[in-house]
N, C-alpha and C. Protein backbone atom coordinates (compact mmCIF):
# COMPACT_ATOMS: atom_id res chain seq x y z
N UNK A 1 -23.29 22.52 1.41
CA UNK A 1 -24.22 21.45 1.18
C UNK A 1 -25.40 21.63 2.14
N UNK A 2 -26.73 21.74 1.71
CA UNK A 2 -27.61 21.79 2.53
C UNK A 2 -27.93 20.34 3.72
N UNK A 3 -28.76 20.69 4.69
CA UNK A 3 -28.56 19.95 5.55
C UNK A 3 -29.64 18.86 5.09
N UNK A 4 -30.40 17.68 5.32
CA UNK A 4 -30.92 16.77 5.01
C UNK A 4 -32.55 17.09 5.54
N UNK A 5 -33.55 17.14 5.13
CA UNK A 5 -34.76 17.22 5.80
C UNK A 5 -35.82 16.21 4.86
N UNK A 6 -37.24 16.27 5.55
CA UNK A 6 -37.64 15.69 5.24
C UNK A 6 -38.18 14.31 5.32
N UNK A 7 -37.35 13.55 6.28
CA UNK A 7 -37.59 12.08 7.08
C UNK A 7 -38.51 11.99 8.39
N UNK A 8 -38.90 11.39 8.23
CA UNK A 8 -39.67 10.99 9.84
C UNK A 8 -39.89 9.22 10.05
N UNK A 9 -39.84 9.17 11.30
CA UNK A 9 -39.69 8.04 11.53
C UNK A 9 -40.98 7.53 12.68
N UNK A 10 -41.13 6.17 12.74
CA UNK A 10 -42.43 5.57 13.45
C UNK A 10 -41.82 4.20 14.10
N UNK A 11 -41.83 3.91 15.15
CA UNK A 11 -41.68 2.51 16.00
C UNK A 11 -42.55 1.89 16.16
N UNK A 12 -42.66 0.92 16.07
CA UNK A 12 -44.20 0.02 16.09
C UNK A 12 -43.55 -0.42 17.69
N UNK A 13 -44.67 -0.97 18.43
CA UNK A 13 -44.69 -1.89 19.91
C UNK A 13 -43.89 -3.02 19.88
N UNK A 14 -43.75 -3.90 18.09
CA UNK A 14 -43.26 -4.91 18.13
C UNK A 14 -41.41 -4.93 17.97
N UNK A 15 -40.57 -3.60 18.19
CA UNK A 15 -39.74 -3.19 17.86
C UNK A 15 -39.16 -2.64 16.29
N UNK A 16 -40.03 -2.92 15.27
CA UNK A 16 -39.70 -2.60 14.40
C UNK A 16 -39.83 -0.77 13.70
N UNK A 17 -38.96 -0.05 12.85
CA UNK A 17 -38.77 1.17 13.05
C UNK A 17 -38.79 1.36 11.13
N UNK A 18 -39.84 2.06 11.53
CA UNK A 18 -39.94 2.61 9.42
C UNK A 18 -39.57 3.90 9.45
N UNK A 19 -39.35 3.94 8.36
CA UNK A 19 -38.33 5.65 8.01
C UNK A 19 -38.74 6.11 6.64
N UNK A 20 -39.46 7.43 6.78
CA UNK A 20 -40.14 7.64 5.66
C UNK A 20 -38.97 8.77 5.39
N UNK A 21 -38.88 9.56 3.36
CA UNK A 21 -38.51 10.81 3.02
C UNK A 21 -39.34 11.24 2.28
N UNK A 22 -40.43 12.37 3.42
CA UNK A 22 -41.28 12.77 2.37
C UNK A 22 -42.80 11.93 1.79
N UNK A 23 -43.19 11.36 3.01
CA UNK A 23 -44.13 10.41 3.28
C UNK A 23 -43.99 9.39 2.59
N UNK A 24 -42.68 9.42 1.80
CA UNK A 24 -42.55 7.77 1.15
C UNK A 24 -41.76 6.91 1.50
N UNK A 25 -41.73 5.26 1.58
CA UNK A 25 -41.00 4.56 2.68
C UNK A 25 -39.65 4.85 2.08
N UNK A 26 -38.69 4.74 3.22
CA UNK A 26 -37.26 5.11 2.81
C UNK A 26 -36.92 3.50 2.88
N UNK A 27 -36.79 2.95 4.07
CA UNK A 27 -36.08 1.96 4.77
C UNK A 27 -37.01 1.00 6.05
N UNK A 28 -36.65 -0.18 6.15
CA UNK A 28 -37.35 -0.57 7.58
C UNK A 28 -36.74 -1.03 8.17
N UNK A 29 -36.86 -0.91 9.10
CA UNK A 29 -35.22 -1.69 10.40
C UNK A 29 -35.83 -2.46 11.53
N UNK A 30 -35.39 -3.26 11.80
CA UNK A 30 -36.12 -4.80 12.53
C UNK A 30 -34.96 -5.37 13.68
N UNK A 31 -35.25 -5.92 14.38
CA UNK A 31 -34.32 -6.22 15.63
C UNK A 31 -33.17 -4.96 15.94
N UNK A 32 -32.19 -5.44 16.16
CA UNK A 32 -30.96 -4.83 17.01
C UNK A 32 -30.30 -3.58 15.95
N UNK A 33 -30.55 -3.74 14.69
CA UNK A 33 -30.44 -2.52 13.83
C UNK A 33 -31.35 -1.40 14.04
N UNK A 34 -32.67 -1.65 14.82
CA UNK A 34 -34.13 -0.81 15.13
C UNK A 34 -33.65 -0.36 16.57
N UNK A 35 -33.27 -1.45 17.27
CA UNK A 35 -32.69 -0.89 18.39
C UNK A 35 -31.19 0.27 18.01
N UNK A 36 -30.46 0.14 17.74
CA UNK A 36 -28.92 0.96 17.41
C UNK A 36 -29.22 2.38 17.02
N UNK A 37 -30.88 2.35 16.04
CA UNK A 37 -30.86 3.47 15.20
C UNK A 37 -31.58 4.34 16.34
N UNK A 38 -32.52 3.30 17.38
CA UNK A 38 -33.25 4.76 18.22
C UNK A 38 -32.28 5.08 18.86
N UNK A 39 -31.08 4.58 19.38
CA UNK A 39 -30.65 4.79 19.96
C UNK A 39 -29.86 6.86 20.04
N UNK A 40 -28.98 5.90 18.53
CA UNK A 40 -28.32 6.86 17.72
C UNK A 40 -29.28 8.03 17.80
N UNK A 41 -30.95 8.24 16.85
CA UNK A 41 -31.41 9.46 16.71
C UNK A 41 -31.61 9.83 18.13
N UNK A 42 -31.71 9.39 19.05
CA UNK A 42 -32.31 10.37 20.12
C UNK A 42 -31.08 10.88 20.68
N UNK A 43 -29.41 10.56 20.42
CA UNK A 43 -28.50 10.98 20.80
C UNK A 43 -27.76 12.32 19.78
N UNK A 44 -28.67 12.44 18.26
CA UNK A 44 -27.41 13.04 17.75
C UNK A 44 -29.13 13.93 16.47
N UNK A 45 -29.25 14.71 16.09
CA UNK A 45 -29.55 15.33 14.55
C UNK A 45 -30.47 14.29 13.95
N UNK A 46 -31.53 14.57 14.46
CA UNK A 46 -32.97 13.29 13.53
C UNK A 46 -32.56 13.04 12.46
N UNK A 47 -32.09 14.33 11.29
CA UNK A 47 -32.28 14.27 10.37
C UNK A 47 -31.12 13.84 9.81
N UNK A 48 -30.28 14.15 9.98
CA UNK A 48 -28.75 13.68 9.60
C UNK A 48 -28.84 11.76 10.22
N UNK A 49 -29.12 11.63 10.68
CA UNK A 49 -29.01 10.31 11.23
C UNK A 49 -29.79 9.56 10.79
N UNK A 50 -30.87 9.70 10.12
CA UNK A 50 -32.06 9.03 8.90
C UNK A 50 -31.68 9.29 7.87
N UNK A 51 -31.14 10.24 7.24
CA UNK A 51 -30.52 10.41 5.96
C UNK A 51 -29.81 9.23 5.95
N UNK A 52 -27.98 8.98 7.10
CA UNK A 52 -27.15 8.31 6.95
C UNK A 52 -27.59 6.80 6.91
N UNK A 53 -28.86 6.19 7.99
CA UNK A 53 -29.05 4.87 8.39
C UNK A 53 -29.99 4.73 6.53
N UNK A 54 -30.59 5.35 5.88
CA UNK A 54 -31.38 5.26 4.57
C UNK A 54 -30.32 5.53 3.51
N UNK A 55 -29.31 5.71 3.47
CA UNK A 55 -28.29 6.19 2.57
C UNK A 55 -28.99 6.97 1.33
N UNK A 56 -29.62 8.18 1.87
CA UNK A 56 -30.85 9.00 0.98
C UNK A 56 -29.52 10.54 0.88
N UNK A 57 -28.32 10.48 1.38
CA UNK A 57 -27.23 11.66 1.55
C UNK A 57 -26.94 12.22 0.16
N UNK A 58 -27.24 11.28 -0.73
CA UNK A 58 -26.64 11.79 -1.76
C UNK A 58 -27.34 12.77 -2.74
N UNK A 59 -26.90 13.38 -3.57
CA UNK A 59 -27.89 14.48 -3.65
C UNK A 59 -27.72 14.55 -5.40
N UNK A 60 -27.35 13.76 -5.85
CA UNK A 60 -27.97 13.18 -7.61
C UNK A 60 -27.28 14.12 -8.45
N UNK A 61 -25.70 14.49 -8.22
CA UNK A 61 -25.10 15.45 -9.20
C UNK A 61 -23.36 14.09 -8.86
N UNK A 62 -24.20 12.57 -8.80
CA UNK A 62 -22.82 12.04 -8.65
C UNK A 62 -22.89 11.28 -10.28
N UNK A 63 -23.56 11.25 -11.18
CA UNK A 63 -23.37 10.79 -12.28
C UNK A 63 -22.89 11.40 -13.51
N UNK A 64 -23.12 13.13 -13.46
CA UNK A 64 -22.30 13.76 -13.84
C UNK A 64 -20.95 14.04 -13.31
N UNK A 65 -20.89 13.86 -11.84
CA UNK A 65 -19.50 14.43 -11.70
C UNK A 65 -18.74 13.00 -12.35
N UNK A 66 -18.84 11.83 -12.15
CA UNK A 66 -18.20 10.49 -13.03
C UNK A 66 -18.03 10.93 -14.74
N UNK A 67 -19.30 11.29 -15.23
CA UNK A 67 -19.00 11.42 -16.71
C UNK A 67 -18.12 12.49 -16.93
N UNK A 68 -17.48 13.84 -16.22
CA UNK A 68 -17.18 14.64 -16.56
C UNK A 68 -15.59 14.44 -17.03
N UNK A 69 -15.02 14.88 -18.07
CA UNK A 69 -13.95 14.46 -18.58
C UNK A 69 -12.41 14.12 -17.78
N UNK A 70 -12.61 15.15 -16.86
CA UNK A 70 -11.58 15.23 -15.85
C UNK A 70 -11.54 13.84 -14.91
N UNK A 71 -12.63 13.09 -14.54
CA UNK A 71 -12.87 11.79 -13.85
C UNK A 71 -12.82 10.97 -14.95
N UNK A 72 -12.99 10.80 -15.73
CA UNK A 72 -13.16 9.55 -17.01
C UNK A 72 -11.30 8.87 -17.16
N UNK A 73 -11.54 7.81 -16.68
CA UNK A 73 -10.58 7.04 -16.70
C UNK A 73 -10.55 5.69 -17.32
């Protein structure tokens, strides 16, 4: 599975934290969730860690794998 790219992120002065994929807004995070997430990226993989806090991980081959006969229940 390739690794996640593409996110970048911006903190405003007033604590609030936007998260773009690909210059388009992903997510915005406000109080103690804005706080948790800088925390998190500056401790671990920018990119993996904006993927997970935007739930952007998934990679769009989950509606076939459901229709495929073997899952159909």
């Amino acid at each position: 599975m390739p690794k996640p790219n593409g996110f970048a992120y911006t903190a405003t002065a007033s604590g609030t934290v936007h998260i773009t994929h690909h210059n388009r807004p992903a997510t915005t995070l406000n109080g103690s969730r804005a706080a948790r997430f800088l925390e998190e990226v500056t401790a671990g993989d920018h990119q993996l860690v904006m993927a997970r806090w935007t739930g952007t991980y998934k990679h769009g081959n989950e509606r076939t794998a459901r229709n495929h006969p073997r899952n159909r229940r």
